[in-house]
N, C-alpha and C. Protein backbone atom coordinates (compact mmCIF):
# COMPACT_ATOMS: atom_id res chain seq x y z
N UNK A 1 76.72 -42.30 64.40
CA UNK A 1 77.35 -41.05 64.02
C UNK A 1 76.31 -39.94 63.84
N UNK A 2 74.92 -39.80 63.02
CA UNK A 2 74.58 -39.15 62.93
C UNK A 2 73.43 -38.91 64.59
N UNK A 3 73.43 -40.01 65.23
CA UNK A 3 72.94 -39.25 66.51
C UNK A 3 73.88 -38.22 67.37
N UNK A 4 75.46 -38.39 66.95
CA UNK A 4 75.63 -37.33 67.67
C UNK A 4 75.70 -36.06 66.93
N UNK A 5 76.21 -35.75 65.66
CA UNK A 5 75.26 -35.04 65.10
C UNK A 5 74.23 -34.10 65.20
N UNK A 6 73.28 -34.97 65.55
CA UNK A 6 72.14 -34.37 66.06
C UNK A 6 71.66 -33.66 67.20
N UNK A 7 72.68 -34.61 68.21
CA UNK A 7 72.66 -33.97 69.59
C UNK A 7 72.71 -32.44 70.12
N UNK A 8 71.72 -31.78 70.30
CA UNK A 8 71.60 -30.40 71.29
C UNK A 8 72.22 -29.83 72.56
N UNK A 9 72.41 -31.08 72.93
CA UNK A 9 72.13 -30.96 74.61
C UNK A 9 73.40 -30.33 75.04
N UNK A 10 74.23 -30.87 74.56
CA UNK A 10 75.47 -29.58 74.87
C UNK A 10 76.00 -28.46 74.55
N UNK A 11 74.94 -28.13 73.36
CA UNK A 11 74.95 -26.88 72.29
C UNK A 11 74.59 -25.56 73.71
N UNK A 12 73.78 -26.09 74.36
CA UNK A 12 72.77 -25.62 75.56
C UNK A 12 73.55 -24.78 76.61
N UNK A 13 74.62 -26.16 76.63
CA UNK A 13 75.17 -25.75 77.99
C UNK A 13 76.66 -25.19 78.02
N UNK A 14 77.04 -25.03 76.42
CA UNK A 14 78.29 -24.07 76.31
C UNK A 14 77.72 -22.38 76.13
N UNK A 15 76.75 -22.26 74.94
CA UNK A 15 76.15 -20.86 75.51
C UNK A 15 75.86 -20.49 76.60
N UNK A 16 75.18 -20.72 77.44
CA UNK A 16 74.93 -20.47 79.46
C UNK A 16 76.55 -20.27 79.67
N UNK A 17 77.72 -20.92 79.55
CA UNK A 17 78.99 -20.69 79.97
C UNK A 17 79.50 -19.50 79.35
N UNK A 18 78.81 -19.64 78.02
CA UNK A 18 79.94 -17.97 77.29
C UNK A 18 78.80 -16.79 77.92
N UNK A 19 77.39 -17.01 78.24
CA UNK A 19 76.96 -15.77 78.57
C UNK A 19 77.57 -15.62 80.14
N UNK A 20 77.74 -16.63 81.19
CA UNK A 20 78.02 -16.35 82.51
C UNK A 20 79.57 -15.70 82.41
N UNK A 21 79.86 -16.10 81.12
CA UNK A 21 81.48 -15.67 81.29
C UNK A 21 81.72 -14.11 80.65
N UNK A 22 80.56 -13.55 79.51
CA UNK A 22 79.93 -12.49 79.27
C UNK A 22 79.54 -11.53 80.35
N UNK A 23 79.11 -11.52 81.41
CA UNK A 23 78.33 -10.77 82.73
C UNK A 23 79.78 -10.88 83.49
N UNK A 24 80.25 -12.13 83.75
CA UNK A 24 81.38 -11.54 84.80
C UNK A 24 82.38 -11.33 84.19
N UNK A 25 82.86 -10.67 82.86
CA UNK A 25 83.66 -9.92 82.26
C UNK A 25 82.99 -8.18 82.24
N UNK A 26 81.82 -8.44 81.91
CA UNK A 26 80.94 -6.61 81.99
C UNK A 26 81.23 -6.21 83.84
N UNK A 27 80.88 -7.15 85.00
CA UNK A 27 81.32 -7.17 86.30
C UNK A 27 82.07 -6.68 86.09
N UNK A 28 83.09 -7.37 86.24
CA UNK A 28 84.42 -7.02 86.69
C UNK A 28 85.24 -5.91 85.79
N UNK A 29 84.84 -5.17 84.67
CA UNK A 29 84.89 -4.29 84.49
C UNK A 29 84.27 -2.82 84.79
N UNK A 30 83.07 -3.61 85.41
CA UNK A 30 82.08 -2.08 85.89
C UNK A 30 82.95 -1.80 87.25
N UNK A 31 83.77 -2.87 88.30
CA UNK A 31 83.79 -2.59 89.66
C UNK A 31 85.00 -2.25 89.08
N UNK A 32 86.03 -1.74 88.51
CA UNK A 32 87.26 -1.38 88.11
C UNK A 32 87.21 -0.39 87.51
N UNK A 33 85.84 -0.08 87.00
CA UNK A 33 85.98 1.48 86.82
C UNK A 33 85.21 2.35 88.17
N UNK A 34 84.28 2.02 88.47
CA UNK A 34 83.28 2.72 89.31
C UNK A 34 84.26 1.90 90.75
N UNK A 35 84.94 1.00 91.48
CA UNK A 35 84.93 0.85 92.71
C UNK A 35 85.51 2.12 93.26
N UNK A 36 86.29 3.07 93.25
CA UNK A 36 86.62 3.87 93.92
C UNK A 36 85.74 4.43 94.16
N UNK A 37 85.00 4.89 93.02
CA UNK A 37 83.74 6.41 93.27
C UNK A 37 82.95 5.81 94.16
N UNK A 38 82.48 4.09 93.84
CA UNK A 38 81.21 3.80 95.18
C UNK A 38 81.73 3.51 96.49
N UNK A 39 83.38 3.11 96.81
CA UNK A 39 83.67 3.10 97.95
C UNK A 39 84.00 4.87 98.88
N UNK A 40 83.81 5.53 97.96
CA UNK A 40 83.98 7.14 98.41
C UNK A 40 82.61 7.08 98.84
N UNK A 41 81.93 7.17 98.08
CA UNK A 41 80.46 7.35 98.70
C UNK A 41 79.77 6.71 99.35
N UNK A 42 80.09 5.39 100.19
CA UNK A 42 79.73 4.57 100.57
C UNK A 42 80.41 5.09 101.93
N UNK A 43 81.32 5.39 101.73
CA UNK A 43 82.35 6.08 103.07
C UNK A 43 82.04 7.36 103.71
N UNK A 44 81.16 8.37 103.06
CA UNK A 44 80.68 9.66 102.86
C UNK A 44 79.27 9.12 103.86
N UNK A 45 78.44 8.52 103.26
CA UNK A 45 77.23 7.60 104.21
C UNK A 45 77.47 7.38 105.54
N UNK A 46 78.13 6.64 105.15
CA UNK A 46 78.57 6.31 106.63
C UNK A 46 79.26 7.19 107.19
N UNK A 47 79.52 8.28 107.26
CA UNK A 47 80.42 9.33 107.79
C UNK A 47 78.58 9.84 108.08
N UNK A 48 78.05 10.27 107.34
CA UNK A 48 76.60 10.98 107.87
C UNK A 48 75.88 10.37 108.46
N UNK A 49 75.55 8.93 108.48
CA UNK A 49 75.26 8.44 109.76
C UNK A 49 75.59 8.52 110.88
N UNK A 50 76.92 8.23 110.86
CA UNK A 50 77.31 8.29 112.12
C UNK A 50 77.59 9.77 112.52
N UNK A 51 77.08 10.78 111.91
CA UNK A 51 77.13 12.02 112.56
C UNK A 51 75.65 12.60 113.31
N UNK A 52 74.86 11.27 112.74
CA UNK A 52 73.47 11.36 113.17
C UNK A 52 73.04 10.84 114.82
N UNK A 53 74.17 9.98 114.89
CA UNK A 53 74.13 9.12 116.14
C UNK A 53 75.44 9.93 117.02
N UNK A 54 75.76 10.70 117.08
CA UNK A 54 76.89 11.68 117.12
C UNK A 54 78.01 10.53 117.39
N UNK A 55 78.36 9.76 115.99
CA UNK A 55 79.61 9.03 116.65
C UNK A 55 80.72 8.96 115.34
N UNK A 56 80.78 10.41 114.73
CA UNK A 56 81.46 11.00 113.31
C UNK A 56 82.53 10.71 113.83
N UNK A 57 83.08 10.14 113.18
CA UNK A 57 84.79 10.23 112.75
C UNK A 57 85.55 11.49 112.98
């Protein structure tokens, strides 16, 4: 009883799960606020490239 108790080893590997589950909660809130604005501008790019190669939309 008191070796498990003592035991660490899985103390280890539930924090690593709440921080991975920490980052893809901050994710998936950053692309739900910002995806429109970076797919506009990502679309804007590529609109000026291809006006460079004269093949603009």
């Amino acid at each position: 009883m008191n070796k498990l108790i003592r035991d660490k080893k899985g103390a280890n590997l539930v924090e690593y799960i709440i921080l991975v589950g920490v980052i893809a909660l901050i994710a998936i809130a950053g692309f739900k606020m910002f995806g429109t604005k970076v797919q506009e501008k990502v679309q804007q790019q590529a609109g000026s490239v291809g006006g460079i190669n004269g093949t603009a939309k």
